[in-house]
Protein backbone atom coordinates (compact mmCIF):
# COMPACT_ATOMS: atom_id res chain seq x y z
CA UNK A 1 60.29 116.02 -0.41
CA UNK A 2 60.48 116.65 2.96
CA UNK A 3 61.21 113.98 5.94
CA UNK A 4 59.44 114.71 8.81
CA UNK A 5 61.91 115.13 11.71
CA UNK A 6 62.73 111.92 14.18
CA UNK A 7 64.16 111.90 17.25
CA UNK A 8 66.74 108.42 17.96
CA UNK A 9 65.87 106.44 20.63
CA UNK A 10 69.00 107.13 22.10
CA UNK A 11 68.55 110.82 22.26
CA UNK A 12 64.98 110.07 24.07
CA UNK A 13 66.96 108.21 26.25
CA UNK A 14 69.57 111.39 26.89
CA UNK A 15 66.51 113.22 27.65
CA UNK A 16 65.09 110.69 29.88
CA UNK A 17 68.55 110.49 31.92
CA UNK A 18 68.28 114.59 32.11
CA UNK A 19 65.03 114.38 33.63
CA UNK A 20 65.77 111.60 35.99
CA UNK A 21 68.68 113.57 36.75
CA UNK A 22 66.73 116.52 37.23
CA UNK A 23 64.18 114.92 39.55
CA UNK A 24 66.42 113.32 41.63
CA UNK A 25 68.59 116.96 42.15
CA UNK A 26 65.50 118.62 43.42
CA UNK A 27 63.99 115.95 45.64
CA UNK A 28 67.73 115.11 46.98
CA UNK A 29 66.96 117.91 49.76
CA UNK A 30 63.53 116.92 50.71
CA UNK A 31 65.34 113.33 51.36
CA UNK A 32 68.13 114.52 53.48
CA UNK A 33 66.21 117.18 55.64
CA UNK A 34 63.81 114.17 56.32
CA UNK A 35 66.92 111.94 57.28
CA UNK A 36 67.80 114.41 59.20
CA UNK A 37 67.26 114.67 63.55
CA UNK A 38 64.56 116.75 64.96
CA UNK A 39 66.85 119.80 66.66
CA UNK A 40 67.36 119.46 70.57
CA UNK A 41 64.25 120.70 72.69
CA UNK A 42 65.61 124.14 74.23
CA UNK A 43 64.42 122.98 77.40
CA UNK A 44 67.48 121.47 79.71
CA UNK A 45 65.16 118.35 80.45
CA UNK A 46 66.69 115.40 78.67
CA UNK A 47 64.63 113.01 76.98
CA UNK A 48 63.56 109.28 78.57
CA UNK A 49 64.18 106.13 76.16
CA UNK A 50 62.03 103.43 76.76
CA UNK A 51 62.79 100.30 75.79
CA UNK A 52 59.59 97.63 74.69
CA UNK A 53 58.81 94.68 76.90
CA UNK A 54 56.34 91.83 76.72
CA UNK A 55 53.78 90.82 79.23
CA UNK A 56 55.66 87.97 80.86
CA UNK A 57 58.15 90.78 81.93
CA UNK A 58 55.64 92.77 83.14
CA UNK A 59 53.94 90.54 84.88
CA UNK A 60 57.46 89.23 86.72
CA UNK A 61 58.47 92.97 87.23
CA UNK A 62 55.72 93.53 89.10
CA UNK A 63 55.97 89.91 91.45
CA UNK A 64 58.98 91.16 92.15
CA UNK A 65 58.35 94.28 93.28
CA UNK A 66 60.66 96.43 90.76
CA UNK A 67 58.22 99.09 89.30
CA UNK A 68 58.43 102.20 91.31
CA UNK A 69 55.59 104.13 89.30
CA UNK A 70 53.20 104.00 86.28
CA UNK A 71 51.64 105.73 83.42
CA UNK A 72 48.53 105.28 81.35
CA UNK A 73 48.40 106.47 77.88
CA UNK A 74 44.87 105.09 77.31
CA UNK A 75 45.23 107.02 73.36
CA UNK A 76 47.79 104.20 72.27
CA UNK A 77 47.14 101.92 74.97
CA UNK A 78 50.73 101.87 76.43
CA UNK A 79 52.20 101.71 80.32
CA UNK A 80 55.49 103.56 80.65
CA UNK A 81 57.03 102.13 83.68
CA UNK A 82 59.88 103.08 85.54
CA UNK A 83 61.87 100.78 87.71
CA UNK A 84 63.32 100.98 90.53
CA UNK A 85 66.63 100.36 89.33
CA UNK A 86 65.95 103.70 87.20
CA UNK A 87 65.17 102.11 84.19
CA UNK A 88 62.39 103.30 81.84
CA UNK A 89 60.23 100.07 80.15
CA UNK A 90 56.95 100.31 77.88
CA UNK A 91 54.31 98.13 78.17
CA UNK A 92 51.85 98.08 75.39
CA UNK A 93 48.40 96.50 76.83
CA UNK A 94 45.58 95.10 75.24
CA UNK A 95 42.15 96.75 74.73
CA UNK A 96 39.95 97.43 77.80
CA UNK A 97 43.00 96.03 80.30
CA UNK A 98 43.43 99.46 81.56
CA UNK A 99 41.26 99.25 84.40
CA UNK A 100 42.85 95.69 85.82
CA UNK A 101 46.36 97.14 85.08
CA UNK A 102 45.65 99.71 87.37
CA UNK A 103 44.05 97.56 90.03
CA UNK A 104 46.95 95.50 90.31
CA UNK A 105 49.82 98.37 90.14
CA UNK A 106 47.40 100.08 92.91
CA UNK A 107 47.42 96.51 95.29
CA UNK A 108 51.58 96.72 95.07
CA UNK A 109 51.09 100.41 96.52
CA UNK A 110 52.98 101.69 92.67
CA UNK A 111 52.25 105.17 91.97
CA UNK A 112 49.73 105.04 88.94
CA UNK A 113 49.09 108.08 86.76
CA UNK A 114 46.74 108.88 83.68
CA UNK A 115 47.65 110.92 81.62
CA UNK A 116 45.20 114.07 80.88
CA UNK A 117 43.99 113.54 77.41
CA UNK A 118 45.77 116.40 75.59
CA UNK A 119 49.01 115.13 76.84
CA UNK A 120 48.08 111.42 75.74
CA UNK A 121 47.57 113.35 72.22
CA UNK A 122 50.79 115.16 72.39
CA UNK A 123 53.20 111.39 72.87
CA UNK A 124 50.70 109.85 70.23
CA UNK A 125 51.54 112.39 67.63
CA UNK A 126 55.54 111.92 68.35
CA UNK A 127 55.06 109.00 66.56
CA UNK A 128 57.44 108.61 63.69
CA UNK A 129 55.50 108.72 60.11
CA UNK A 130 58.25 107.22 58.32
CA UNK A 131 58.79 109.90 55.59
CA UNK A 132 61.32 108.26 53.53
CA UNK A 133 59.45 105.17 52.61
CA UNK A 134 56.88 108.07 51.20
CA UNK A 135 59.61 110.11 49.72
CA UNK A 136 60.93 106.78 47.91
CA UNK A 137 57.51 106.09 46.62
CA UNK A 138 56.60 109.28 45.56
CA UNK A 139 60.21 109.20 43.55
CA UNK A 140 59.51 105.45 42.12
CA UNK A 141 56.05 106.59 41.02
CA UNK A 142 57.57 110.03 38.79
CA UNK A 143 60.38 107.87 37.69
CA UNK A 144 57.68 105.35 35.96
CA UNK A 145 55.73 107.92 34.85
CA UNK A 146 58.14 109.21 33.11
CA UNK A 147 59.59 106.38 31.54
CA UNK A 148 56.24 105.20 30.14
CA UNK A 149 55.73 108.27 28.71
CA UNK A 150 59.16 108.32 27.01
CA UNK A 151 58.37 105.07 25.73
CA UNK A 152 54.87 105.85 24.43
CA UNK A 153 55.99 109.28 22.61
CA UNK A 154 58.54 107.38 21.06
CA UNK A 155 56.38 104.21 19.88
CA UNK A 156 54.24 106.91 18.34
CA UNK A 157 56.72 108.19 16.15
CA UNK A 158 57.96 105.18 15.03
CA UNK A 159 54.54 104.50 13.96
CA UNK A 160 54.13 107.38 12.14
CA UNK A 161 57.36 107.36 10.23
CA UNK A 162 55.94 103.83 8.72
């Protein structure tokens, strides 16, 4: 009589591992060209780090007389200020305080731009997307997928050889 053929759990498991290993050799690029820097602009202009600040600091930078000129970004609602001292700040506003922003950077005779709304576009799409927290997910997801599957195939034969 003949047996019907059975696979061990621990070669399901071997096969498992070679997937896993599999997966994780082909998505291993993906993950480091996303770790990766964006590649210098090939423009000489170098590139302007602003650091966050709160309203209180805003509000005293401006008593004091320290902001040399202003920018609107009414897309993501956010001031980039630059100091007199030659430091570059970011001031994220609140809905509809555009207008009284303005007013008051005007009153201190600060130079106040807007910017056009394609360029306002252009800074709101630099923001990052975080691509590894997707990457991860996207592995964690296969990697359960495949596991359950393993598991299931190999419930089912043990059923059947009963």
């Amino acid at each position: 009589m003949n047996r019907p053929i059975r696979s061990s759990s621990t070669t399901l498991m071997a096969l498992a591992a070679a997937v896993l290993a599999c997966l994780a050799l082909t998505l291993a690029p993906a993950v480091a060209s996303a770790e990766e820097e964006p590649a210098p602009a090939a423009t000489p202009t170098t590139t302007v780090h602003y650091t966050k600040e709160t309203e209180q600091d805003y509000q005293r930078q401006l008593a004091a007389g320290e902001i040399q000129s202003a920018t609107f970004n009414k897309k993501i609602r956010s001031l980039h200020l630059t100091l007199k001292n030659g430091n570059h700040v970011l001031f994220i506003y609140p809905a509809h305080d555009q207008p009284k922003l303005a007013a008051e950077l005007e009153a201190k005779h600060i130079t106040v731009t807007v910017l056009k709304k394609t360029e306002a576009t252009k800074e709101a799409a630099k923001k990052p997307a975080h691509k590894l927290r997707y990457i991860a997910g996207g592995i964690l997801v296969v990697i359960v997928i495949v596991v359950a599957t393993v598991l299931v195939i190999d419930r089912k034969r043990k059923q059947q050889a009963e």
